[in-house]
C-alpha atoms as a PDB file:
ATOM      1  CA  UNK A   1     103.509  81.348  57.798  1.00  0.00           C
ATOM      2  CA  UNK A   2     107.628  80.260  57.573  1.00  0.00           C
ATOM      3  CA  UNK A   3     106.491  76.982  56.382  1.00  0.00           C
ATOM      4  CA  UNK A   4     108.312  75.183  53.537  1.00  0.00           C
ATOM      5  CA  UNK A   5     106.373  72.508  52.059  1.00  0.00           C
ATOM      6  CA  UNK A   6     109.849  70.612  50.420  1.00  0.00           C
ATOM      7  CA  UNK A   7     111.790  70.987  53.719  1.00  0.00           C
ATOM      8  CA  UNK A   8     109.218  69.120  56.238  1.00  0.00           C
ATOM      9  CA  UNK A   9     112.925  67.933  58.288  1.00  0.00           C
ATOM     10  CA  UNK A  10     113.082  71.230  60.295  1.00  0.00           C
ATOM     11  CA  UNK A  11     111.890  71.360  63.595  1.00  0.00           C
ATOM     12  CA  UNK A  12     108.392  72.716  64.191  1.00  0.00           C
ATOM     13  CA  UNK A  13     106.769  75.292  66.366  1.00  0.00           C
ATOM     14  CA  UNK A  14     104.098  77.179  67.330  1.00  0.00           C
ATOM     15  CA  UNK A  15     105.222  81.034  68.154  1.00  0.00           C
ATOM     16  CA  UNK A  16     102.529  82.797  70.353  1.00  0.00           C
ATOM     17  CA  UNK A  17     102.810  86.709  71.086  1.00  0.00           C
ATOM     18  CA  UNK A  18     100.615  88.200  73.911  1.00  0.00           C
ATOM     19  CA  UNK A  19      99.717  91.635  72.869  1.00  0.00           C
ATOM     20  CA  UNK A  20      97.847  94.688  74.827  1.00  0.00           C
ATOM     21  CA  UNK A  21      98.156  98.291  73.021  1.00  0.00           C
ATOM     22  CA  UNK A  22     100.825  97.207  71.157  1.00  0.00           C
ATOM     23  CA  UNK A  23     100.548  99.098  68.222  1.00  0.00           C
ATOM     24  CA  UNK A  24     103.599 100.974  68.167  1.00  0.00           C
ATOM     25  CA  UNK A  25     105.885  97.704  68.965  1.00  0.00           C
ATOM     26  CA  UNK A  26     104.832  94.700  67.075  1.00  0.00           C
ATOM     27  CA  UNK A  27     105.381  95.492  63.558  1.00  0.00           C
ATOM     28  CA  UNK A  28     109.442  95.109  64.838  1.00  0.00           C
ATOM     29  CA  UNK A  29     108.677  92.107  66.217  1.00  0.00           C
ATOM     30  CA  UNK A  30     106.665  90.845  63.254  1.00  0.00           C
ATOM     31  CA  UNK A  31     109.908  91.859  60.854  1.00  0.00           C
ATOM     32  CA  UNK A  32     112.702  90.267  63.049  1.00  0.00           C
ATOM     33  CA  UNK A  33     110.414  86.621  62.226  1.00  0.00           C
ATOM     34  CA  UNK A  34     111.499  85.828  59.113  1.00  0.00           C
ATOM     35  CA  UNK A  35     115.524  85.357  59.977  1.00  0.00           C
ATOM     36  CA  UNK A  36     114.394  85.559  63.605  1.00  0.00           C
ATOM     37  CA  UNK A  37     112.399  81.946  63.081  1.00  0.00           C
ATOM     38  CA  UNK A  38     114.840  80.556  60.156  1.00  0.00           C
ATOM     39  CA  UNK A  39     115.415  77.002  60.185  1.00  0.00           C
ATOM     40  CA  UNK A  40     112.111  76.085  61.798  1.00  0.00           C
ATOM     41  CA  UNK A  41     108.349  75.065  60.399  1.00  0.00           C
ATOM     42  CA  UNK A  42     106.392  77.279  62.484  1.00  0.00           C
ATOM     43  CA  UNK A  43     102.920  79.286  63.288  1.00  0.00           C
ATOM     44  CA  UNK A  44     102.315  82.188  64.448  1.00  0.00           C
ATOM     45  CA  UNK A  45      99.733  83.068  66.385  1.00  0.00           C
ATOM     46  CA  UNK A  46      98.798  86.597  68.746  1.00  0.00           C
ATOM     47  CA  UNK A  47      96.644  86.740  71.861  1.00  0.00           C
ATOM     48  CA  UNK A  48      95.353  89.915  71.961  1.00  0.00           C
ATOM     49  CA  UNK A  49      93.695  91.261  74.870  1.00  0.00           C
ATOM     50  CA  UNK A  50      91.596  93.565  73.894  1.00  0.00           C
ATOM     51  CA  UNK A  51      93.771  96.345  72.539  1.00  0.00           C
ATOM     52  CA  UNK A  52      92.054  99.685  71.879  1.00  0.00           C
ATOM     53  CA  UNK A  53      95.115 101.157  69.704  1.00  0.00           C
ATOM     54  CA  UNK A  54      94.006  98.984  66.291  1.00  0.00           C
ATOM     55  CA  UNK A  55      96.883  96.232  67.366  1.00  0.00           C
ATOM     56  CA  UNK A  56      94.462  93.465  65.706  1.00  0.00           C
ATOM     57  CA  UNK A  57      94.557  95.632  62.482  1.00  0.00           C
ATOM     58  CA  UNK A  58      98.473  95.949  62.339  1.00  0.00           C
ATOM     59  CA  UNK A  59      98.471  91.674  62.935  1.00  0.00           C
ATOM     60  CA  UNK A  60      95.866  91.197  60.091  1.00  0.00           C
ATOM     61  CA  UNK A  61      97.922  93.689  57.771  1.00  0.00           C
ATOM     62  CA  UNK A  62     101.590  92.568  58.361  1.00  0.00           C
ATOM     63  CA  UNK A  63     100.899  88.970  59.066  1.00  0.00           C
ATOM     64  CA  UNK A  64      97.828  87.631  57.270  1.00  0.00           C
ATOM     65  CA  UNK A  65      98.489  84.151  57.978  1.00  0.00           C
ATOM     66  CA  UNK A  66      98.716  84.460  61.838  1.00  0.00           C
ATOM     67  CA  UNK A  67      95.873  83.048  63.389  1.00  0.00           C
ATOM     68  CA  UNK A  68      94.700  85.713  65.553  1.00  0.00           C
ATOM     69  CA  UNK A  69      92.928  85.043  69.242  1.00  0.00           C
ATOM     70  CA  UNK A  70      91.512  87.741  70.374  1.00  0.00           C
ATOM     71  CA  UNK A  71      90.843  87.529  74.465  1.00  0.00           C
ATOM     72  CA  UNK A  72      87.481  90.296  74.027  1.00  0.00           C
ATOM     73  CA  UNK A  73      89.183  91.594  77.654  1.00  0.00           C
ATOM     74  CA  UNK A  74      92.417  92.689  79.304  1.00  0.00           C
ATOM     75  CA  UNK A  75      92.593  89.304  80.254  1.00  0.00           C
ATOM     76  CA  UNK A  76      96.162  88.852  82.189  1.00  0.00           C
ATOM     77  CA  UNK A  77      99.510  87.453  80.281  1.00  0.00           C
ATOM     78  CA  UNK A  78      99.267  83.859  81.567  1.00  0.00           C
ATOM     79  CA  UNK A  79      95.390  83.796  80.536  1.00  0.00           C
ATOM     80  CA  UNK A  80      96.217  85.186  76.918  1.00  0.00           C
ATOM     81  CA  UNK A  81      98.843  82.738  76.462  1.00  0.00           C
ATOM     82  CA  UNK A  82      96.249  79.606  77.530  1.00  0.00           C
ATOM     83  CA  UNK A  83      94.195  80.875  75.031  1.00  0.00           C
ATOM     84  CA  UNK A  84      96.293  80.566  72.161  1.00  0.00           C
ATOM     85  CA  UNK A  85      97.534  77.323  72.839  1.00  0.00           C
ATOM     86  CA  UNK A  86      94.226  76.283  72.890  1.00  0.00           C
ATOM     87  CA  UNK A  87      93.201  77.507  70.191  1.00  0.00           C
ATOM     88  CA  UNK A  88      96.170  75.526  68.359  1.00  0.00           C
ATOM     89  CA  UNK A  89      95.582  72.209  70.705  1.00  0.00           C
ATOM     90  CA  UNK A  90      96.091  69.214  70.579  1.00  0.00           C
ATOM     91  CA  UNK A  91      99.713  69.861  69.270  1.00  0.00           C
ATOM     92  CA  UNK A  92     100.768  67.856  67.128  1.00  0.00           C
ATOM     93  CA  UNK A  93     103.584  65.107  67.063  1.00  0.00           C
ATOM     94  CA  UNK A  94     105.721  67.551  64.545  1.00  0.00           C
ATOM     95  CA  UNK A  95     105.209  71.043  66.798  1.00  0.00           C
ATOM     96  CA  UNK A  96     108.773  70.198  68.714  1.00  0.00           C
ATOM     97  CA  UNK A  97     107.978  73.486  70.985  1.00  0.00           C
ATOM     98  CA  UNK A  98     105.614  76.309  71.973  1.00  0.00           C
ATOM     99  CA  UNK A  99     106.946  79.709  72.207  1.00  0.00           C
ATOM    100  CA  UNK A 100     105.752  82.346  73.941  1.00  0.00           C
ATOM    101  CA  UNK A 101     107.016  86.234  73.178  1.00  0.00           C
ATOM    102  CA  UNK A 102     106.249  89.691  74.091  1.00  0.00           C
ATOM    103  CA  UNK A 103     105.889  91.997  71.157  1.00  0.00           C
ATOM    104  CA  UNK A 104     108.730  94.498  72.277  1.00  0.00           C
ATOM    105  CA  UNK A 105     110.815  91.628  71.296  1.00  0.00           C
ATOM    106  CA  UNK A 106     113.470  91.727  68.466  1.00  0.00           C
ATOM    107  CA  UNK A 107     114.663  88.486  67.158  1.00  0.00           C
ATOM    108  CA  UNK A 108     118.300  88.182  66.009  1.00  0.00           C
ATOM    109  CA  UNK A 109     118.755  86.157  62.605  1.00  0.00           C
ATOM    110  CA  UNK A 110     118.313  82.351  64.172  1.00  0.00           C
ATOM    111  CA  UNK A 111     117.256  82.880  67.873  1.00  0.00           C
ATOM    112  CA  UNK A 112     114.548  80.369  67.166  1.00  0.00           C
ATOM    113  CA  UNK A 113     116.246  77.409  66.031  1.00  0.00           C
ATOM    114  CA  UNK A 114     118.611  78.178  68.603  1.00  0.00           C
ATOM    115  CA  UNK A 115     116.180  77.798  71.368  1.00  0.00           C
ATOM    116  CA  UNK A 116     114.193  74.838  69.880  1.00  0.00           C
ATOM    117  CA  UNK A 117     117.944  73.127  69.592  1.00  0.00           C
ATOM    118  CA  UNK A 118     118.589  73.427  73.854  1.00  0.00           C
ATOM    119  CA  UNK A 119     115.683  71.660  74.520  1.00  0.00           C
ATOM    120  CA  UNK A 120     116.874  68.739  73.330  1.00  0.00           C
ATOM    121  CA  UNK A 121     119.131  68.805  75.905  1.00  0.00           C
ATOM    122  CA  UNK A 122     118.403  65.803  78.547  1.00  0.00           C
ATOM    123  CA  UNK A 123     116.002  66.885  80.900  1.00  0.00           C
ATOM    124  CA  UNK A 124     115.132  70.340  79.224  1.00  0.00           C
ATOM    125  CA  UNK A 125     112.237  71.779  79.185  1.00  0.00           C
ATOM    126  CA  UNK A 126     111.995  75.346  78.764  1.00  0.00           C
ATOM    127  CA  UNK A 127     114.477  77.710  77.309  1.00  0.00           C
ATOM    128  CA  UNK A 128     115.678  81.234  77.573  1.00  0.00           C
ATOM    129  CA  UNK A 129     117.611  83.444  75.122  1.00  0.00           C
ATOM    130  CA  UNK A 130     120.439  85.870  75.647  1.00  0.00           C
ATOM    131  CA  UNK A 131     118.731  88.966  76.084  1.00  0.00           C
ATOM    132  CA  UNK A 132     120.296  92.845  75.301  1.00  0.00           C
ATOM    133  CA  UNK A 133     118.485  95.882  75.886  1.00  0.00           C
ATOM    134  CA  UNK A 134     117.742  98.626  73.439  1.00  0.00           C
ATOM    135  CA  UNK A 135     121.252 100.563  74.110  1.00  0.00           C
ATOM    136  CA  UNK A 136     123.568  96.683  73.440  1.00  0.00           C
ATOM    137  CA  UNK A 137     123.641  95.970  76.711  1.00  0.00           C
ATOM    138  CA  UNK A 138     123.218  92.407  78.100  1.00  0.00           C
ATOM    139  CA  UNK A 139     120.197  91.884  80.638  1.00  0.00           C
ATOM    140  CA  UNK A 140     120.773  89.652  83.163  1.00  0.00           C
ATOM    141  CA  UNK A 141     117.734  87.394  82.746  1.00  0.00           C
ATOM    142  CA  UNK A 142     118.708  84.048  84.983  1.00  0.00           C
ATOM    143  CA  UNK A 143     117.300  83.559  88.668  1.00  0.00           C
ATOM    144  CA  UNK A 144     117.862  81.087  91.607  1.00  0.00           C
ATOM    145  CA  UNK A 145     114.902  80.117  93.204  1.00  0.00           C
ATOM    146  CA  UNK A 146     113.443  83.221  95.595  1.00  0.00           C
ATOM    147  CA  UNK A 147     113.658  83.115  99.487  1.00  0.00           C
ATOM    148  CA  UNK A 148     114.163  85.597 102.370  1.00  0.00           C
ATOM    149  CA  UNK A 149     118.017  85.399 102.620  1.00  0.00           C
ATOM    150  CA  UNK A 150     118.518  85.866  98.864  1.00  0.00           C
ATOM    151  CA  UNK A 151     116.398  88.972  99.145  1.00  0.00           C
ATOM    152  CA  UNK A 152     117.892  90.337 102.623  1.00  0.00           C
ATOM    153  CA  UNK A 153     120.929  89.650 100.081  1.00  0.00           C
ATOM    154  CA  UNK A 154     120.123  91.819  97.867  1.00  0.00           C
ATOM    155  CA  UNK A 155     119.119  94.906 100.127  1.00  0.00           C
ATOM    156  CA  UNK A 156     123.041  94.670 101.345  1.00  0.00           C
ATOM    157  CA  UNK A 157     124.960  93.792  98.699  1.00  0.00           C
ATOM    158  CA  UNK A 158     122.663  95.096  95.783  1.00  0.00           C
ATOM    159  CA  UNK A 159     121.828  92.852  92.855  1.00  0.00           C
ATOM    160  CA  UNK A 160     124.650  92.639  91.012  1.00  0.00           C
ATOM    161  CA  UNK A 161     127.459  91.539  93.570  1.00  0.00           C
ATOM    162  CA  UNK A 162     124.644  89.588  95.292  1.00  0.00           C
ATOM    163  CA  UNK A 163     123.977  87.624  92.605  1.00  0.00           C
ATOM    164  CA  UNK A 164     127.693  86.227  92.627  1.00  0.00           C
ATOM    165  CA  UNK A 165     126.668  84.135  95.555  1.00  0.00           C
ATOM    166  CA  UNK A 166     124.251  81.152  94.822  1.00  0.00           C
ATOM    167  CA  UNK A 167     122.922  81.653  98.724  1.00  0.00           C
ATOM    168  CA  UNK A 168     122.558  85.463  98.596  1.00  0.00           C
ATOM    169  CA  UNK A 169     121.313  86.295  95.194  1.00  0.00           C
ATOM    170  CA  UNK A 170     118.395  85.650  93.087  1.00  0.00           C
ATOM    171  CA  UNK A 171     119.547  86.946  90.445  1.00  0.00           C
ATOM    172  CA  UNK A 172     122.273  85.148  88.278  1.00  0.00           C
ATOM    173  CA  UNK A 173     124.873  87.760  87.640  1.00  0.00           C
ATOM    174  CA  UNK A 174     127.916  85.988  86.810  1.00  0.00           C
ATOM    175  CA  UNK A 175     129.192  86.804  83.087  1.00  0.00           C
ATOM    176  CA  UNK A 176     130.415  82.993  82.671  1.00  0.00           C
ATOM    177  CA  UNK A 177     126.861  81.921  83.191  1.00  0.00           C
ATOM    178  CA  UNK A 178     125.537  84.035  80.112  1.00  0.00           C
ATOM    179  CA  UNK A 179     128.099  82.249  77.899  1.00  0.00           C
ATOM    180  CA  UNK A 180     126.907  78.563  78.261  1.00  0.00           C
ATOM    181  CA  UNK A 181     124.125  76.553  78.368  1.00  0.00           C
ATOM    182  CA  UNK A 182     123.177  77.356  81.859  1.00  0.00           C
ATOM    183  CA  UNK A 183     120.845  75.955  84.656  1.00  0.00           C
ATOM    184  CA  UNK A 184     118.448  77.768  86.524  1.00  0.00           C
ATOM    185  CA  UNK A 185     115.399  77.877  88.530  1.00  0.00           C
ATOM    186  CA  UNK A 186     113.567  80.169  86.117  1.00  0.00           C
ATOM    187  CA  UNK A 187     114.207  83.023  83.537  1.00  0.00           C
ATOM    188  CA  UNK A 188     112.915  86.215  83.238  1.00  0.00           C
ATOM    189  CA  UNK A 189     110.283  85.258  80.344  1.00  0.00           C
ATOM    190  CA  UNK A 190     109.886  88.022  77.947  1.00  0.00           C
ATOM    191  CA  UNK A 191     110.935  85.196  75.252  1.00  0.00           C
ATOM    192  CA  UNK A 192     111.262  81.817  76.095  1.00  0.00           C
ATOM    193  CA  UNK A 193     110.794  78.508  74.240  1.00  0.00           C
ATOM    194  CA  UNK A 194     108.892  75.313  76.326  1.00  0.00           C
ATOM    195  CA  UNK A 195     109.099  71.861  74.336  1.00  0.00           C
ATOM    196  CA  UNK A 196     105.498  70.299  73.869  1.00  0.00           C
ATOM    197  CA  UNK A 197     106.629  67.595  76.726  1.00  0.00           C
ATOM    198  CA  UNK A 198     107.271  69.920  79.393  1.00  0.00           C
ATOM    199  CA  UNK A 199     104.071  72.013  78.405  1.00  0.00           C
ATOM    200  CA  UNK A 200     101.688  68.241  78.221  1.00  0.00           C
ATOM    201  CA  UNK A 201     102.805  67.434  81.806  1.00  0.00           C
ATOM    202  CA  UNK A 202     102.683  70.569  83.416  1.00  0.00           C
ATOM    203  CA  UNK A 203      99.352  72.477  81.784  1.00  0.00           C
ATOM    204  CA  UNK A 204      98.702  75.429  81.400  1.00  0.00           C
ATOM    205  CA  UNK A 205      99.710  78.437  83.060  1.00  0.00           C
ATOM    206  CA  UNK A 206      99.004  80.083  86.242  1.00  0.00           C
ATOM    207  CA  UNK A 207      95.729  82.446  85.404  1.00  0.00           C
ATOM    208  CA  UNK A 208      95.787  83.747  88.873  1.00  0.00           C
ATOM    209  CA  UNK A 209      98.723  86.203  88.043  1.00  0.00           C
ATOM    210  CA  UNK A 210      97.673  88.807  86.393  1.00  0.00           C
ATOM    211  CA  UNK A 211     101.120  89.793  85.123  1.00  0.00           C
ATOM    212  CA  UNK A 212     104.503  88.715  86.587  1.00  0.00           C
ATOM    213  CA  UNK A 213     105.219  85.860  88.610  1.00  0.00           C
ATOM    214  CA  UNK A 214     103.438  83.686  85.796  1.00  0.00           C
ATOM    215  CA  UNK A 215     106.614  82.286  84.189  1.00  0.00           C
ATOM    216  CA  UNK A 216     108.175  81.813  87.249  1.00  0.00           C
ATOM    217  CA  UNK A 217     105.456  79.854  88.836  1.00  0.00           C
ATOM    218  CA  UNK A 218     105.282  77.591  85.521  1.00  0.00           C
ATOM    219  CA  UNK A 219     109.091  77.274  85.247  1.00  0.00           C
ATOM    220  CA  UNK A 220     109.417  76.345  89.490  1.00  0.00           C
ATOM    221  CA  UNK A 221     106.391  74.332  88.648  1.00  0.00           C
ATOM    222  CA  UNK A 222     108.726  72.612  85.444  1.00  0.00           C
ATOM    223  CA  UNK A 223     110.938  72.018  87.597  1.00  0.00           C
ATOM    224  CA  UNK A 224     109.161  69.740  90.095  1.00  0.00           C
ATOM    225  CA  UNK A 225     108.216  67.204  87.171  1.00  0.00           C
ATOM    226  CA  UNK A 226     111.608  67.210  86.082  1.00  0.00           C
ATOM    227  CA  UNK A 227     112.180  69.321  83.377  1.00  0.00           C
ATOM    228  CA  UNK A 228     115.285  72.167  83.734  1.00  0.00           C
ATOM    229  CA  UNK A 229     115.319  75.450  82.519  1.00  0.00           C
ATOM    230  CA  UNK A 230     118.444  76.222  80.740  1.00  0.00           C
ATOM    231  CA  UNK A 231     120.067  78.905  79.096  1.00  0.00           C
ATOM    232  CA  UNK A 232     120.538  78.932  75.093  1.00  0.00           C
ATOM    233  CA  UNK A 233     123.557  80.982  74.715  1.00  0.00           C
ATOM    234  CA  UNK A 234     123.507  81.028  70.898  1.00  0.00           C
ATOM    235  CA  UNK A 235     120.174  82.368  71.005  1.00  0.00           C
ATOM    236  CA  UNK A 236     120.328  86.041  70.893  1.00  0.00           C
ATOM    237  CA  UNK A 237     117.149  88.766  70.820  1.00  0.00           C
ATOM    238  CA  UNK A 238     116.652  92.292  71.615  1.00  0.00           C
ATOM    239  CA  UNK A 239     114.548  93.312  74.273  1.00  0.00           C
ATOM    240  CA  UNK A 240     113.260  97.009  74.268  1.00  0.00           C
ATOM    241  CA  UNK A 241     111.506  96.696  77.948  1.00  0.00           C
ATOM    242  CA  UNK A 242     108.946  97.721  79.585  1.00  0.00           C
ATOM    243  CA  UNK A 243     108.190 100.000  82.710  1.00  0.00           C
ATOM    244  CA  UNK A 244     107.865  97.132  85.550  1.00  0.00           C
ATOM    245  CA  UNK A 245     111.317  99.327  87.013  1.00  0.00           C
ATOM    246  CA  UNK A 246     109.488 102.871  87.083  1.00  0.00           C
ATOM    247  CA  UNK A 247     106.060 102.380  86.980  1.00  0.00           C
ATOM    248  CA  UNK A 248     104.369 102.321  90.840  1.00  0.00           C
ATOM    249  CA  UNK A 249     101.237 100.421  89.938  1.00  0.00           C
ATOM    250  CA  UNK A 250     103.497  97.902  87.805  1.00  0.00           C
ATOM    251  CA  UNK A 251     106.196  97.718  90.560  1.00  0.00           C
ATOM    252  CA  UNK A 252     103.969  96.864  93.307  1.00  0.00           C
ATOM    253  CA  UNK A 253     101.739  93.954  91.235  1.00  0.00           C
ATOM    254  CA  UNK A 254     105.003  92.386  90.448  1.00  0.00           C
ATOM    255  CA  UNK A 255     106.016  93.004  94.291  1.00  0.00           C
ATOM    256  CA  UNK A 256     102.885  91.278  95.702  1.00  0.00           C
ATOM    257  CA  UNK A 257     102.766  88.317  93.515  1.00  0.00           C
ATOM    258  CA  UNK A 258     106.226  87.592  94.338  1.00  0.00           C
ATOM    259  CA  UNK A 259     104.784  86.713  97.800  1.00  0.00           C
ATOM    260  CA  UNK A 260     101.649  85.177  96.491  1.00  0.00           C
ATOM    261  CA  UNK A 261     103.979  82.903  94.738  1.00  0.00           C
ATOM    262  CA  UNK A 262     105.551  81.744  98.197  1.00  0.00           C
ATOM    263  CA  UNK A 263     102.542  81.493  99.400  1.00  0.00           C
ATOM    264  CA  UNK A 264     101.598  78.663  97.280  1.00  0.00           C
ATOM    265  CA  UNK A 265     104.827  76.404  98.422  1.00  0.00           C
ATOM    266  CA  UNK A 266     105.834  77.434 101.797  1.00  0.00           C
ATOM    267  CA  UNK A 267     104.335  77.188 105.414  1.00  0.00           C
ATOM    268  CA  UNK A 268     103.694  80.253 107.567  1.00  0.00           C
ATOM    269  CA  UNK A 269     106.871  81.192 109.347  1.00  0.00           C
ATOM    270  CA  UNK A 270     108.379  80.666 105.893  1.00  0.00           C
ATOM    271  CA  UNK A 271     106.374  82.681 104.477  1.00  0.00           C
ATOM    272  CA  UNK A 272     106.042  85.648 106.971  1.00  0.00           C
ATOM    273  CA  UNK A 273     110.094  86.237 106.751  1.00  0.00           C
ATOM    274  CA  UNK A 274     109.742  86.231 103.237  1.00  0.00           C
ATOM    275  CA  UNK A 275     107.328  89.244 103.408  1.00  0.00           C
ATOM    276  CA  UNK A 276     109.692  90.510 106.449  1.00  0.00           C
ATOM    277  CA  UNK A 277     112.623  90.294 104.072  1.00  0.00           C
ATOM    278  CA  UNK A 278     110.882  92.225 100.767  1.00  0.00           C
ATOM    279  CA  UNK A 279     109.240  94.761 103.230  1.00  0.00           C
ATOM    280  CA  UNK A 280     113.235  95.566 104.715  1.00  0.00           C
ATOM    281  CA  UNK A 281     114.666  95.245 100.889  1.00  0.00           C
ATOM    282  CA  UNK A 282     111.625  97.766  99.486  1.00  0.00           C
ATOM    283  CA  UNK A 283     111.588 100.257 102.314  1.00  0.00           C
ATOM    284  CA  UNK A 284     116.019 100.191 102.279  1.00  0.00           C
ATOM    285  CA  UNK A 285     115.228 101.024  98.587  1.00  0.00           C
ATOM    286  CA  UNK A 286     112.237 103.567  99.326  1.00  0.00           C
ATOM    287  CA  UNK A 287     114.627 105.178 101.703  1.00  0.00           C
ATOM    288  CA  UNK A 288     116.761 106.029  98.533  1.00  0.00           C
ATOM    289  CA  UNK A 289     113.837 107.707  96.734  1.00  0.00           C
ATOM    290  CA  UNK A 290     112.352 105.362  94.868  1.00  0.00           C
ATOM    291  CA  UNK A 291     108.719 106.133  94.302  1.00  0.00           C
ATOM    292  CA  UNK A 292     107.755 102.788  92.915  1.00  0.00           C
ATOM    293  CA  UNK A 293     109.573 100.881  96.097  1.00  0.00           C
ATOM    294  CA  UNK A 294     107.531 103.062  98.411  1.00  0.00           C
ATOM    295  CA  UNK A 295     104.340 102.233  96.854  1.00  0.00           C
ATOM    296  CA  UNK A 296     105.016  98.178  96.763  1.00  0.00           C
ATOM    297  CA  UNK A 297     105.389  99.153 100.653  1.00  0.00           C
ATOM    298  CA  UNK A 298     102.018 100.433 101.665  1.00  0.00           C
ATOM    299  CA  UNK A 299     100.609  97.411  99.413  1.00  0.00           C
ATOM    300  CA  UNK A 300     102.569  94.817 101.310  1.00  0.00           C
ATOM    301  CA  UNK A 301     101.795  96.043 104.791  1.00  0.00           C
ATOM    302  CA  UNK A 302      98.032  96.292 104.249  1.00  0.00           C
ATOM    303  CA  UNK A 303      96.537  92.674 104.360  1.00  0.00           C
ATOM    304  CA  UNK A 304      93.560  93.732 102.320  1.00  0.00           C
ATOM    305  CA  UNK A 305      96.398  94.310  99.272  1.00  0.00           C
ATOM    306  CA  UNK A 306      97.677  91.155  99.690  1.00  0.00           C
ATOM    307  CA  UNK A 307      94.528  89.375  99.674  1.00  0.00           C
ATOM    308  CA  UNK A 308      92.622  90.885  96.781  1.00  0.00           C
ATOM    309  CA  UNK A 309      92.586  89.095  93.248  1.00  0.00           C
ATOM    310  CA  UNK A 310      95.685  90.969  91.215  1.00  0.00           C
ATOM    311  CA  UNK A 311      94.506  92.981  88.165  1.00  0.00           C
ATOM    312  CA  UNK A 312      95.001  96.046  86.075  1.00  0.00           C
END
C-alpha cells in the first residue's frame, strides 16, 4: 500500500494503527491515508486487540494490503504497538520512521511527510502533529516534564494559564509554541512519528501501561539517549477523541499511571509529594463535581490500587 515502484526517492515508513472495537472509526482513518501519507513509501499495518465489533473485517475490506496483527487479547496500547513492529522487524535501511496512530485519527492532505520531514531535525527523534478536535478547535497536545509543583500549578491556576509558566504547568499552552517547530518533554501521542534511530536505541515500549502513560514514558525515556521530541507545525490531523475526560474507570487508569511513571525515576519523598500534589489537584477538582476526579481519588488513596498490575 502507497508505494510507487518509479518514485523509490521518497522517504519510507511503516504506519501502525492500534485498534480495539473500532469499527465505527477506522474506515475515516483508513480514507484520510491516501493524501494523509502523500509523498512517502509506506506500510500499513493494524494491531488489533481482539475487537469483537468485526474491526479485522472492515481492515481486510478497505485495506487489503495492510498486514494485519491481530493481538488474540485486549492486550494494552504499548503491547499492540510492540507487536506490529515486530512483526515488520528488522526495519529496513529505507523505513526513515515508524508511526504509530489511533484510528479516531483524521489525516490532513500531507501530515505524513510533514512529520517524517522534522525528524530530520538534529537531535530529533519523535514527532508530534498539530492536532484539532472534531468542532476546529486546536488541542493543546505539548507537555513539560510532570512533577508536584507543576501539578499544585495546575489545581490554582487551572491548565490553561498554568501552562504559560514553564515551572507551573505541564501542559504547553502558549499559542506561539503551536506555530513552530517546538521542544518538549513529550506529546500527547494519539499520532506521532519516531525515526527508526530513536526507536533502535530505545526498544520497545513500556508493556506495563496498560493505556496512558506509555508514550510519555517512551518519549522521557527518548529523551535520556538524546533524542528531542519536537513539534511539526506543518503537520496537521484531526483528532475526534476519546472519553479519558469523562469516563471514571478511564480517568483514574490514566491518574494512577501518572504516578507509576514517577515511580520509576524518582526517590521516595519525591515521589510521595507527587501523589500529595495529584491527590490535592483531583479532590480541588472532585470538589467541583467531577465524578471521574472523585473516583481517581479513592484509587490513589488505597495502596492496594496503586499496587495492582493496570488493566481493563
Amino acid at each position: 500500500m502507497g508505494v510507487d515502484p518509479e518514485d523509490d526517492r521518497r522517504p519510507g515508513a511503516v504506519l501502525v494503527v492500534v485498534t480495539w472495537n473500532s469499527a465505527d472509526v477506522l474506515p475515516g482513518l483508513l480514507d484520510s491515508l491516501e493524501l494523509g501519507m502523500a509523498g512517502l513509501r509506506w506500510r500499513l499495518v493494524v494491531a488489533d486487540n481482539a475487537s469483537a465489533d468485526g474491526t479485522p473485517d472492515v481492515v481486510r475490506s478497505k485495506a487489503p494490503d495492510a498486514l494485519l496483527v491481530e493481538t488474540g487479547r485486549n492486550a494494552g496500547y504499548a503491547a499492540a504497538f510492540n507487536a506490529a513492529l515486530e512483526a515488520v522487524s528488522p526495519l529496513d535501511e529505507q523505513t526513515d520512521a515508524v508511526f504509530v496512530c489511533n484510528p479516531d485519527i483524521r489525516l490532513r492532505p500531507g501530515c505524513g511527510a510533514a512529520l517524517v520531514k522534522g525528524l530530520k531535525g538534529h537531535g530529533t527523534g519523535i514527532t508530534a502533529p498539530v492536532l484539532y478536535d472534531g468542532d476546529g478547535r486546536m488541542i493543546r497536545t505539548l507537555r513539560r516534564e510532570p512533577n508536584p509543583l507543576r501539578l499544585l500549578g495546575e489545581m490554582v491556576l487551572g491548565a490553561g494559564r498554568s501552562g504559560r509558566f514553564s515551572a507551573l504547568g505541564e501542559q504547553v499552552t502558549a499559542p506561539d509554541a503551536y506555530r513552530k517547530d517546538t521542544r518538549a518533554d513529550w506529546a500527547a501521542g494519539p499520532l506521532m512519528a519516531m525515526s527508526r534511530e530513536c526507536l533502535e536505541a530505545c526498544g520497545p515500549w513500556d508493556e506495563s501501561f496498560f493505556l496512558y502513560s506509555e508514550e510519555t514514558e517512551f518519549a522521557l525515556r527518548a529523551g535520556t539517549h538524546g533524542f528531542a521530541t519536537r513539534l511539526a507545525p506543518d503537520a496537521i490531523a484531526t483528532h475526534l477523541e476519546g472519553e479519558a475526560t469523562v469516563s471514571p474507570k478511564l480517568w483514574t487508569l490514566l491518574t494512577l499511571n501518572r504516578v507509576r511513571l514517577y515511580q520509576r525515576t524518582h526517590r521516595r519523598p519525591a515521589v510521595a509529594a507527587f501523589w500529595g500534589a495529584l491527590v490535592l489537584r483531583e479532590s480541588s477538582r472532585a470538589l467541583l463535581g467531577r465524578s471521574a476526579s472523585r473516583a481517581a481519588v479513592r484509587a490513589l488513596v488505597s495502596p492496594a490500587k496503586l499496587r495492582e498490575k493496570p488493566g481493563p
